[in-house]
PDB file of N, CA and C in Angstrom:
ATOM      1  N   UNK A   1       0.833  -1.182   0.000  1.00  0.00           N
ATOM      2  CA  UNK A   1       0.000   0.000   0.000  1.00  0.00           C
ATOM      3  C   UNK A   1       0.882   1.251   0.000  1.00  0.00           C
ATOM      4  N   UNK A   2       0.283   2.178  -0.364  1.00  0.00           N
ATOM      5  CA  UNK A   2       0.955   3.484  -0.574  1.00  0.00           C
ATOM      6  C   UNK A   2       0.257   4.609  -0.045  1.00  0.00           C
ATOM      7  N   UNK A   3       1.127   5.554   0.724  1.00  0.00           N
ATOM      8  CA  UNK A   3       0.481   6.782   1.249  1.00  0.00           C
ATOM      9  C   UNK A   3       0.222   8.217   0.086  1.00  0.00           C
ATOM     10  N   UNK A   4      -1.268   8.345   0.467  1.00  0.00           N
ATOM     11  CA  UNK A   4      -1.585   9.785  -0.579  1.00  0.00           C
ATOM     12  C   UNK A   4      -1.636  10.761   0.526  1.00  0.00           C
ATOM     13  N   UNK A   5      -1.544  12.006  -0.032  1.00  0.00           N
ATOM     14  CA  UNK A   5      -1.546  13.128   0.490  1.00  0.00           C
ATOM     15  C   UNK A   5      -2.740  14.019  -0.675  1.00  0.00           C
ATOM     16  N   UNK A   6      -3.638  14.126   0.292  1.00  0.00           N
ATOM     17  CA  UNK A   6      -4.882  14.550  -0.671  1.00  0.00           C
ATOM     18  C   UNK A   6      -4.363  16.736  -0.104  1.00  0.00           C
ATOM     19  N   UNK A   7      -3.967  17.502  -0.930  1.00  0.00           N
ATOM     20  CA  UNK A   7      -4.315  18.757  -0.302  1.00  0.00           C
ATOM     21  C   UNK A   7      -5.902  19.660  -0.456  1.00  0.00           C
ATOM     22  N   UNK A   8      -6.746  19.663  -0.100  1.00  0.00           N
ATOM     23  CA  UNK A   8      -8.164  19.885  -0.332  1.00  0.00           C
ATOM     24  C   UNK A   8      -7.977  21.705  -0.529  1.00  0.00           C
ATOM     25  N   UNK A   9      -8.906  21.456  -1.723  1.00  0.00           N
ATOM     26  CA  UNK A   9      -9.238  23.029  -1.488  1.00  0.00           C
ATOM     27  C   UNK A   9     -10.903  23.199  -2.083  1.00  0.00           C
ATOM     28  N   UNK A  10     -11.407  24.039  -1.785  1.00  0.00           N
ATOM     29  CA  UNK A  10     -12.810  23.775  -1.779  1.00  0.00           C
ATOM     30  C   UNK A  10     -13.307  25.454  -3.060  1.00  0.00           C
ATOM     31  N   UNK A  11     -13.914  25.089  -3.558  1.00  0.00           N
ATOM     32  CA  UNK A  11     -14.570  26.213  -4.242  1.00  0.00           C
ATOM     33  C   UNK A  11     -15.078  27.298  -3.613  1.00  0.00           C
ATOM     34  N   UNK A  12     -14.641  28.415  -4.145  1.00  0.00           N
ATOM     35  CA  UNK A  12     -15.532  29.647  -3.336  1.00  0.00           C
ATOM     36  C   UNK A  12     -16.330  30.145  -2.979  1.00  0.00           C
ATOM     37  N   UNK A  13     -17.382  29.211  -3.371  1.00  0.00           N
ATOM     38  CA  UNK A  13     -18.652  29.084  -2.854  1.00  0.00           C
ATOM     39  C   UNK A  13     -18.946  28.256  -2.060  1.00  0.00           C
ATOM     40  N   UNK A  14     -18.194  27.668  -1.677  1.00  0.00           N
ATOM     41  CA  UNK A  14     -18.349  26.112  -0.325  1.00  0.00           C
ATOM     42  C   UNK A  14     -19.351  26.813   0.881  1.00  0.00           C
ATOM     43  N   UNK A  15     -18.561  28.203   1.580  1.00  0.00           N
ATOM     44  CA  UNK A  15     -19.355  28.235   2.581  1.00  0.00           C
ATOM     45  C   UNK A  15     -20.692  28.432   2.876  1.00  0.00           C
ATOM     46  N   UNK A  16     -21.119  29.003   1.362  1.00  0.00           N
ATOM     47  CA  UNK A  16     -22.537  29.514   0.913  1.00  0.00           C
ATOM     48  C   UNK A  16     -23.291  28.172   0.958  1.00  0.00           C
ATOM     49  N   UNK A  17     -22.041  26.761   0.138  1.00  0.00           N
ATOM     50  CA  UNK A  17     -23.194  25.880  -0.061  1.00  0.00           C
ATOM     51  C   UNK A  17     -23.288  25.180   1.425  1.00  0.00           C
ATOM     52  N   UNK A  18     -22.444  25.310   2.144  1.00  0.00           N
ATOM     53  CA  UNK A  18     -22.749  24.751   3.929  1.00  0.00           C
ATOM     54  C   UNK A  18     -24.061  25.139   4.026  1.00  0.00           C
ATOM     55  N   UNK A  19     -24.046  26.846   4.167  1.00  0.00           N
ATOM     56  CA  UNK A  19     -25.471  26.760   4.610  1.00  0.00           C
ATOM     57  C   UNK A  19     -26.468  26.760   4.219  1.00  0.00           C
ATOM     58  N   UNK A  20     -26.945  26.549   2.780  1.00  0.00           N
ATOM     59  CA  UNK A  20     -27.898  26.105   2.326  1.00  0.00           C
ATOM     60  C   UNK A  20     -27.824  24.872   2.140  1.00  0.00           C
ATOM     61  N   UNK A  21     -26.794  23.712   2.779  1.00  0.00           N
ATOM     62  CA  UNK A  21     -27.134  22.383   2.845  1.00  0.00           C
ATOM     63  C   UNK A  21     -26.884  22.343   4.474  1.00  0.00           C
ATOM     64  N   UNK A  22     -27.067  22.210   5.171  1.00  0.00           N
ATOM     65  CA  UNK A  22     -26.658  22.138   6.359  1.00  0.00           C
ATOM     66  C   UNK A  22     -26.475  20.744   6.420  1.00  0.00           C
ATOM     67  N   UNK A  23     -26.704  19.252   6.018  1.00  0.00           N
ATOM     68  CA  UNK A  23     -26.568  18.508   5.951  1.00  0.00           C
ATOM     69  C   UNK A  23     -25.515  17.905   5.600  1.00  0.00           C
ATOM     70  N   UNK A  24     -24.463  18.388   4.568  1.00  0.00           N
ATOM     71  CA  UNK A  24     -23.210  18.352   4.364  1.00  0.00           C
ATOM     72  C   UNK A  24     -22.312  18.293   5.150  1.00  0.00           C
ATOM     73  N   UNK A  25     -22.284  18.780   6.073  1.00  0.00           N
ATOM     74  CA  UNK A  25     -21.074  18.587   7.244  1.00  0.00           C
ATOM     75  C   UNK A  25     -21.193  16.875   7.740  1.00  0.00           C
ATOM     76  N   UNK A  26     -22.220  16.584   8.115  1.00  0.00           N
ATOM     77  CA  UNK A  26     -22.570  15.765   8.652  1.00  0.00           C
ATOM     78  C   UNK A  26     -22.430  14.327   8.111  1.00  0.00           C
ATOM     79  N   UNK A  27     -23.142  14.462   6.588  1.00  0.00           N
ATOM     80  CA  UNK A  27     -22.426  13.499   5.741  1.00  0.00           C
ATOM     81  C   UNK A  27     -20.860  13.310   5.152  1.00  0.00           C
ATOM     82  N   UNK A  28     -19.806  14.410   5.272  1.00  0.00           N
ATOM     83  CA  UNK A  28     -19.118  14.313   5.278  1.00  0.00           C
ATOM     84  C   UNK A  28     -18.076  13.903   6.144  1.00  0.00           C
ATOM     85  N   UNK A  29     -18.223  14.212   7.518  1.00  0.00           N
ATOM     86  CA  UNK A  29     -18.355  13.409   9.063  1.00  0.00           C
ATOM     87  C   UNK A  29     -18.226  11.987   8.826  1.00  0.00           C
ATOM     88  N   UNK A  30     -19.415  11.750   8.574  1.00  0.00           N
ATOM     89  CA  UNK A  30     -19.819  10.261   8.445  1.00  0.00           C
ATOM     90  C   UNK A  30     -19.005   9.388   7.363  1.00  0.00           C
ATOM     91  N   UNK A  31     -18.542  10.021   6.072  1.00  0.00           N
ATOM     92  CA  UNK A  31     -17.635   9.417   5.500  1.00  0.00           C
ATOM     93  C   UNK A  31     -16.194   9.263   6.107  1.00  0.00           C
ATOM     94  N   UNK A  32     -15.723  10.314   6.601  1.00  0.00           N
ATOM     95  CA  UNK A  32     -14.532  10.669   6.869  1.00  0.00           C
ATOM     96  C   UNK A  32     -14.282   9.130   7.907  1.00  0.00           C
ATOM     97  N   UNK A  33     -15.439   9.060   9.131  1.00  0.00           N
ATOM     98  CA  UNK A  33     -15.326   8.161   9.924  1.00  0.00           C
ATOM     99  C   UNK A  33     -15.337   6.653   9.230  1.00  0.00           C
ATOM    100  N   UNK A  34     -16.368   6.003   8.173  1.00  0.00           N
ATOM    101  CA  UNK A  34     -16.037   5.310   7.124  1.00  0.00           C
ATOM    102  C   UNK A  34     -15.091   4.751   6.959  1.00  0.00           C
ATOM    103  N   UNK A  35     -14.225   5.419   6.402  1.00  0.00           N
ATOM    104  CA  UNK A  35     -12.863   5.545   5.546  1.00  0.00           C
ATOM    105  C   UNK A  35     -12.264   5.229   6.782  1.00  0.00           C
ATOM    106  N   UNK A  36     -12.195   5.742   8.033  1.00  0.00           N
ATOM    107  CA  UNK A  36     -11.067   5.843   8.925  1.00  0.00           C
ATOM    108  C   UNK A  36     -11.499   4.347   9.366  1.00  0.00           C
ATOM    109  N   UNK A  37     -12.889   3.843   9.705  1.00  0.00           N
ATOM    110  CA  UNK A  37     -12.635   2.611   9.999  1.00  0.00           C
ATOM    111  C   UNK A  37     -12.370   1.190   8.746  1.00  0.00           C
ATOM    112  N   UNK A  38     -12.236   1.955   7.802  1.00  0.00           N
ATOM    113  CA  UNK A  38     -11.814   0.824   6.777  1.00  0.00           C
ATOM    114  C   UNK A  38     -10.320   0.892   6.511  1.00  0.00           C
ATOM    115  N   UNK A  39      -9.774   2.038   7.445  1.00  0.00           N
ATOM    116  CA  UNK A  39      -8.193   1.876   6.942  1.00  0.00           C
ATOM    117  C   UNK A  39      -7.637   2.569   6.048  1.00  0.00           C
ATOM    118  N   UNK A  40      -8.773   3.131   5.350  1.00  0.00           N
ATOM    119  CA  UNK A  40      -8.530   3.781   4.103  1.00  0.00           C
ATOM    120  C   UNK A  40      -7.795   5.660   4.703  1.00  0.00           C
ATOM    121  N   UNK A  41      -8.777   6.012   5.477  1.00  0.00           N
ATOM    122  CA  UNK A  41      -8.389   7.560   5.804  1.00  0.00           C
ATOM    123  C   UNK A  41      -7.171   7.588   7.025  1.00  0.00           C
ATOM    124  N   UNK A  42      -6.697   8.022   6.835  1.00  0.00           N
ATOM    125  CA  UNK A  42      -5.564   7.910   8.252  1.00  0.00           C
ATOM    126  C   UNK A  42      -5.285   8.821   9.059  1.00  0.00           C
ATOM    127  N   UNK A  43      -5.650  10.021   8.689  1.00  0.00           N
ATOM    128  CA  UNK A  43      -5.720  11.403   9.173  1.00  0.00           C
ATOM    129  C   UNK A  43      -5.753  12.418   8.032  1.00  0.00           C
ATOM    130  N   UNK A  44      -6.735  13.223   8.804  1.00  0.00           N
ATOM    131  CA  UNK A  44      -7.205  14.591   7.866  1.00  0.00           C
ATOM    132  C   UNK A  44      -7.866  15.684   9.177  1.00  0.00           C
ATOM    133  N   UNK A  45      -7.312  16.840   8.534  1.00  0.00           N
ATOM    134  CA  UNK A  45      -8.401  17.926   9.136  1.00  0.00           C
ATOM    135  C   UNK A  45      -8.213  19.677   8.326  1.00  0.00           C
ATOM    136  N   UNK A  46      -8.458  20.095   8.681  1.00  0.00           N
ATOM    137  CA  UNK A  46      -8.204  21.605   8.414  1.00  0.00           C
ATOM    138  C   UNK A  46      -6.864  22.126   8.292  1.00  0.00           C
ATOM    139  N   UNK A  47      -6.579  23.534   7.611  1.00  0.00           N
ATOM    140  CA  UNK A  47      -5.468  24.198   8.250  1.00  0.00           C
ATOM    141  C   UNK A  47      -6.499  25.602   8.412  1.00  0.00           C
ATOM    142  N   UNK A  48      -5.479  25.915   9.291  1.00  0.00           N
ATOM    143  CA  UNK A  48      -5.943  27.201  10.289  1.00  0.00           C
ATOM    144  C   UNK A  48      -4.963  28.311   9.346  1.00  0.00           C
ATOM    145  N   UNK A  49      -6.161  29.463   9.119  1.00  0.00           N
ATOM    146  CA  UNK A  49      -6.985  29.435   9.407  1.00  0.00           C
ATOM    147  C   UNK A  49      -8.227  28.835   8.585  1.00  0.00           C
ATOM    148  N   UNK A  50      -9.305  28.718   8.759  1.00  0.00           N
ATOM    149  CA  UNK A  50      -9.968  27.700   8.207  1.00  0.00           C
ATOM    150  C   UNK A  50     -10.950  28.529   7.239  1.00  0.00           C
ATOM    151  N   UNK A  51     -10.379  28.561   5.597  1.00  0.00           N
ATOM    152  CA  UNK A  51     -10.658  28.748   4.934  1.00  0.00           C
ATOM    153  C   UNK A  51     -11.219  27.726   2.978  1.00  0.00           C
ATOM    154  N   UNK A  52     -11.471  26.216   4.175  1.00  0.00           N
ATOM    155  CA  UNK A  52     -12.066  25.366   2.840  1.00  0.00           C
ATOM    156  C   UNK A  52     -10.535  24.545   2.181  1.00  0.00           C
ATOM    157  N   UNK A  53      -9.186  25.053   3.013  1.00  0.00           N
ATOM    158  CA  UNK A  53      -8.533  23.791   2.652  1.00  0.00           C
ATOM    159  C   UNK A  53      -8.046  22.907   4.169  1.00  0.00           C
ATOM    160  N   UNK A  54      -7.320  22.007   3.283  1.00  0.00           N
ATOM    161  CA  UNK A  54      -6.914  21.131   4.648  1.00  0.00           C
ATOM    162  C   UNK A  54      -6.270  19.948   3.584  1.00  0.00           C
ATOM    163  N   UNK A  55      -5.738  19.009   4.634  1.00  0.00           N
ATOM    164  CA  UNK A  55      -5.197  18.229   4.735  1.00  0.00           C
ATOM    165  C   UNK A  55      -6.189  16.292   4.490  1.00  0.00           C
ATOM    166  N   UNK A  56      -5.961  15.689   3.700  1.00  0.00           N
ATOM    167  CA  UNK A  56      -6.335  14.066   3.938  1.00  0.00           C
ATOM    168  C   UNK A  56      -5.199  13.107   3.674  1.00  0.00           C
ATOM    169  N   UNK A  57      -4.806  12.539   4.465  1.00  0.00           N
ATOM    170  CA  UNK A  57      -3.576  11.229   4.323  1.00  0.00           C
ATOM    171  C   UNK A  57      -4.680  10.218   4.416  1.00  0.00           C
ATOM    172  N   UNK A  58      -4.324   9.350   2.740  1.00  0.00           N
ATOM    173  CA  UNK A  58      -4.836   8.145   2.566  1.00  0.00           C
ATOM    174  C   UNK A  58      -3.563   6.470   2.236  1.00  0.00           C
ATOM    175  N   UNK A  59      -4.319   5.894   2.450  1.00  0.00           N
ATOM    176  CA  UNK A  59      -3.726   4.842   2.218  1.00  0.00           C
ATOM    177  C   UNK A  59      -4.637   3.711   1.229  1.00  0.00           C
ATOM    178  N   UNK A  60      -3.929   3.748   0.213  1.00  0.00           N
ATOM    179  CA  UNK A  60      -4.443   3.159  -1.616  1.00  0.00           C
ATOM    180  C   UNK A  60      -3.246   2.142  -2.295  1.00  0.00           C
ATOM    181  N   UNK A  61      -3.946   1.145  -2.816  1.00  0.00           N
ATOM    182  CA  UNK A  61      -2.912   0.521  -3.815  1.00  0.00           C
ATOM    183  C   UNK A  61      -2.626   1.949  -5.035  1.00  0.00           C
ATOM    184  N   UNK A  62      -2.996   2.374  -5.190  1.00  0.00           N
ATOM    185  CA  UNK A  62      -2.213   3.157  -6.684  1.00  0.00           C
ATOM    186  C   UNK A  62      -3.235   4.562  -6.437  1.00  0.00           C
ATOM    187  N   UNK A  63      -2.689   5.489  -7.370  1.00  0.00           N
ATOM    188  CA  UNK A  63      -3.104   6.450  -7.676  1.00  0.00           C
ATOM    189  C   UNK A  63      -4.631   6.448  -8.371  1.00  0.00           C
ATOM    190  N   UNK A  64      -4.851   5.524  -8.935  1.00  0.00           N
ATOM    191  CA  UNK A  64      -6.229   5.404  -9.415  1.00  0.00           C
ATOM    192  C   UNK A  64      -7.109   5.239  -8.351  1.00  0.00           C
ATOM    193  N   UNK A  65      -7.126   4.313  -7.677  1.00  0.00           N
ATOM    194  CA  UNK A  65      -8.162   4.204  -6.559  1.00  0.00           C
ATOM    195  C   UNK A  65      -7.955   5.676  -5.311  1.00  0.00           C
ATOM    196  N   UNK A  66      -6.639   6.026  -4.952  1.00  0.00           N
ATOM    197  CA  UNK A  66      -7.154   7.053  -4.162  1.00  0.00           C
ATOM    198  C   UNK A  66      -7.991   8.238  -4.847  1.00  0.00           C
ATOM    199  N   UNK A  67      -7.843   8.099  -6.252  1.00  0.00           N
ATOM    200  CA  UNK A  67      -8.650   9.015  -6.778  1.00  0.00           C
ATOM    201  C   UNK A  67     -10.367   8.714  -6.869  1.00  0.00           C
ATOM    202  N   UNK A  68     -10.348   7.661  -6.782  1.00  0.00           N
ATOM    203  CA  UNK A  68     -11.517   6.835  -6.510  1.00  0.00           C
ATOM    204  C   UNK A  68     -12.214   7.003  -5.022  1.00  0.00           C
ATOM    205  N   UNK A  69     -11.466   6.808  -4.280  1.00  0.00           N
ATOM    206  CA  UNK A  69     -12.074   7.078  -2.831  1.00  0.00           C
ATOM    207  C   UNK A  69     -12.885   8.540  -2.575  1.00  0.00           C
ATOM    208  N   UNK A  70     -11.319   9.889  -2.814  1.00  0.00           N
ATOM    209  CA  UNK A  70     -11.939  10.665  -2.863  1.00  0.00           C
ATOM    210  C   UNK A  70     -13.468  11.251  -3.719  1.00  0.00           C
ATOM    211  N   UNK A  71     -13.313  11.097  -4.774  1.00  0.00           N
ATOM    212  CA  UNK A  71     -14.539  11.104  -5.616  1.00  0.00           C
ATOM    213  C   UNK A  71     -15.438  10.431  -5.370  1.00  0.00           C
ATOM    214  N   UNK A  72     -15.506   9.760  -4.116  1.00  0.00           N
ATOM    215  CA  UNK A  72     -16.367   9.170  -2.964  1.00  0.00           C
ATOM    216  C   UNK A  72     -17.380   9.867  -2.223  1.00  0.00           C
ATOM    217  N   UNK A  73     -16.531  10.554  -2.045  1.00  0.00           N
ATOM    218  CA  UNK A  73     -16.537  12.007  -0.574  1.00  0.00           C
ATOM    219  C   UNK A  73     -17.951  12.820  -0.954  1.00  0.00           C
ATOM    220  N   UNK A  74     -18.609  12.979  -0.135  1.00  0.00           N
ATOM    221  CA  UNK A  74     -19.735  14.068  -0.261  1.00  0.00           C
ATOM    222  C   UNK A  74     -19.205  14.975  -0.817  1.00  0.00           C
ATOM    223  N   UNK A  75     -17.838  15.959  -0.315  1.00  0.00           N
ATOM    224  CA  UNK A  75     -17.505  17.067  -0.722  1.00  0.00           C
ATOM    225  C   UNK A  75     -17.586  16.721  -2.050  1.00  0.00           C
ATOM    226  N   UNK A  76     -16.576  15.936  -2.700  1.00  0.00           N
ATOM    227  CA  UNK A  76     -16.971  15.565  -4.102  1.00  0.00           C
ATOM    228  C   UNK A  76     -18.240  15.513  -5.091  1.00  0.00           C
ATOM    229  N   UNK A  77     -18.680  14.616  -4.384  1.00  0.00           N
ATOM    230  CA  UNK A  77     -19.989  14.427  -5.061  1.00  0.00           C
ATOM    231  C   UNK A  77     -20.345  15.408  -5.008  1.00  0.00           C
ATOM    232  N   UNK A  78     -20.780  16.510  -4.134  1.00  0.00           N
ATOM    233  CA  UNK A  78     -21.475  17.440  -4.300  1.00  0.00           C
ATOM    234  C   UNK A  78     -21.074  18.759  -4.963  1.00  0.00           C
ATOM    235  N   UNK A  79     -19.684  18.309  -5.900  1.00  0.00           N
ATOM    236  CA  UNK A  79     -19.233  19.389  -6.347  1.00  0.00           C
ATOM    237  C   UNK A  79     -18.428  20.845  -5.416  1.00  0.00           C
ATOM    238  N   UNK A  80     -18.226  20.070  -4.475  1.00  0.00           N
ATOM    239  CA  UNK A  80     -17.442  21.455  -3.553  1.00  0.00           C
ATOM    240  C   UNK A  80     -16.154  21.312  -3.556  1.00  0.00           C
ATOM    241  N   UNK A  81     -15.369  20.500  -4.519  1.00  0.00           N
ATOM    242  CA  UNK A  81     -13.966  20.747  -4.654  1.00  0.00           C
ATOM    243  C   UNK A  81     -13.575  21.459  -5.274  1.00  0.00           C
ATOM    244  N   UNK A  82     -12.567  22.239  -5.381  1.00  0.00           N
ATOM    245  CA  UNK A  82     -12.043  22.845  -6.371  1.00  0.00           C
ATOM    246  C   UNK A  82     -11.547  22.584  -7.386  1.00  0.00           C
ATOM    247  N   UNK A  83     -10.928  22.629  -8.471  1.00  0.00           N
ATOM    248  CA  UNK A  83      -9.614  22.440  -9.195  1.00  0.00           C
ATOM    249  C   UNK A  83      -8.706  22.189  -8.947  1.00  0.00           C
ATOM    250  N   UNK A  84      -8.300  23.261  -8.113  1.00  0.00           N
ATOM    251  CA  UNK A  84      -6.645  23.356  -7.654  1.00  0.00           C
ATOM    252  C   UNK A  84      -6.607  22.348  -6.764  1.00  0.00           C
ATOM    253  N   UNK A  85      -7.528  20.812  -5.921  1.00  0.00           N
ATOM    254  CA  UNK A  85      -7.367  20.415  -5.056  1.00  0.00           C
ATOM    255  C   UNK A  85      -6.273  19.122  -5.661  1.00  0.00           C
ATOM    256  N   UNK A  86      -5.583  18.776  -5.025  1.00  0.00           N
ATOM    257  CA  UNK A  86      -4.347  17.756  -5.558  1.00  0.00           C
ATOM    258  C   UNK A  86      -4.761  16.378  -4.515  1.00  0.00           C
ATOM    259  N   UNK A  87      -4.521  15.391  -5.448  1.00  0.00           N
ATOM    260  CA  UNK A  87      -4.058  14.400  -4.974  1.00  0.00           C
ATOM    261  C   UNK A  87      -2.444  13.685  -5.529  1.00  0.00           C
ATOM    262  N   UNK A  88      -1.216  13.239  -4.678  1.00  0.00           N
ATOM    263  CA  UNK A  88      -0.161  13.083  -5.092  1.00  0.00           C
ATOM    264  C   UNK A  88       0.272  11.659  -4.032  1.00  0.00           C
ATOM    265  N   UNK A  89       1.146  11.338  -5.024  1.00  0.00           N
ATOM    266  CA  UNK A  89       2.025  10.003  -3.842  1.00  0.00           C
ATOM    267  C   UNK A  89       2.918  10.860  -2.533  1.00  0.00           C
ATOM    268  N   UNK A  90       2.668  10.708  -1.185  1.00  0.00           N
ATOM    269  CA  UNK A  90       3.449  10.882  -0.428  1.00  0.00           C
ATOM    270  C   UNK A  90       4.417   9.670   0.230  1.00  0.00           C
ATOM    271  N   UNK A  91       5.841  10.526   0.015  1.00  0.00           N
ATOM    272  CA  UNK A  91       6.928   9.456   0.869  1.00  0.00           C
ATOM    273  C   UNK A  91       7.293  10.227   1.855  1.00  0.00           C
ATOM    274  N   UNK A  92       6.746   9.918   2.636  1.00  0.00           N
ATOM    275  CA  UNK A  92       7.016   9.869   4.471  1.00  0.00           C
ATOM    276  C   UNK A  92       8.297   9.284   4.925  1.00  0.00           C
ATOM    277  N   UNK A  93       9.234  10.023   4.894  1.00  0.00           N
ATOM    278  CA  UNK A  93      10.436  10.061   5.691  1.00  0.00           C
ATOM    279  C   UNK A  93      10.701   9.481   6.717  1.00  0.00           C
ATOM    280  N   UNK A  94       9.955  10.433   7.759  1.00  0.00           N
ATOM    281  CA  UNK A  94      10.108  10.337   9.658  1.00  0.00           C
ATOM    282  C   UNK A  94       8.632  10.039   9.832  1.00  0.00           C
ATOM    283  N   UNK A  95       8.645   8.887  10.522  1.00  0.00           N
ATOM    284  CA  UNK A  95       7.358   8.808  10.847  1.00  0.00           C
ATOM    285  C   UNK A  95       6.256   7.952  10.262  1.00  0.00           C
ATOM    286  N   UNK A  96       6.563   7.364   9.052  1.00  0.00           N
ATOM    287  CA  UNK A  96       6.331   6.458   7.842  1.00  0.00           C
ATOM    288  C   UNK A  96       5.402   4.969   8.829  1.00  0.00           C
ATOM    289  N   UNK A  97       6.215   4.940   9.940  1.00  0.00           N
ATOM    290  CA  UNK A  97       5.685   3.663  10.611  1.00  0.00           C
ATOM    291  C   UNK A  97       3.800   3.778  11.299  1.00  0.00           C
ATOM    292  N   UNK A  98       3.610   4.815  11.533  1.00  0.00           N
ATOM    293  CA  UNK A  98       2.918   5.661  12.450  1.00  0.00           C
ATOM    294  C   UNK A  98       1.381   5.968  11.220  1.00  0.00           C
ATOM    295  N   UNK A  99       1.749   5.491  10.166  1.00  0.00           N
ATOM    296  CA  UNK A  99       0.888   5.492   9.678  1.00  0.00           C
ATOM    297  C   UNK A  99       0.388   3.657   8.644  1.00  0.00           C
ATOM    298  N   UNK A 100       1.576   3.354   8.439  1.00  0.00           N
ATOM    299  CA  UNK A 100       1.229   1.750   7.451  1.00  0.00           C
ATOM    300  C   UNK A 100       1.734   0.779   8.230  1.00  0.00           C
ATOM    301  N   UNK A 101       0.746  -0.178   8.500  1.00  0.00           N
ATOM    302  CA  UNK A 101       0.926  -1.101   9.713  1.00  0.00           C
ATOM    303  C   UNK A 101       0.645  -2.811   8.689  1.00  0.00           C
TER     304      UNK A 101
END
């Protein structure tokens, strides 16, 4: 298995569509937890200050499927990603253990 480094960035309209979905957080919650108990998500959250990007470390056989997972994601589906959001192979240096078991 191989570690992704998803960097999220969300469209500029994300916060508008929060609150006319208010439901979105919640389903996205619920995936996030998903993923984390299938092994798949390994850690993700925000960066501060919290402006619609952040951080997801996944764990995928290849680049195709983490692209697959994400395009999973409510945020996805519902069209609140951006463009600019990247998914890339991360090699973890220090610390490498702490995440692939």
């Amino acid at each position: 298995m191989t570690l992704y480094a998803v960097i999220v960035a969300t469209r500029a309209d994300y916060y508008d569509y929060k609150r006319a979905h208010p439901e979105h957080d919640q389903n996205q919650l619920t995936w996030f937890k998903q993923q984390e108990e299938a092994g798949t998500l390994l850690a993700c959250g925000p960066f501060a200050p919290h402006d619609g990007t952040g951080l997801w470390i996944l764990e995928a056989s290849s680049l195709a499927e983490a692209q697959r997972i994400v395009g999973s994601s409510p945020r996805s589906q519902d069209g609140m990603l951006a463009e600019s959001a990247r998914i890339v192979e991360w090699e973890a240096h220090i610390g490498k253990h702490r995440f692939l078991h």
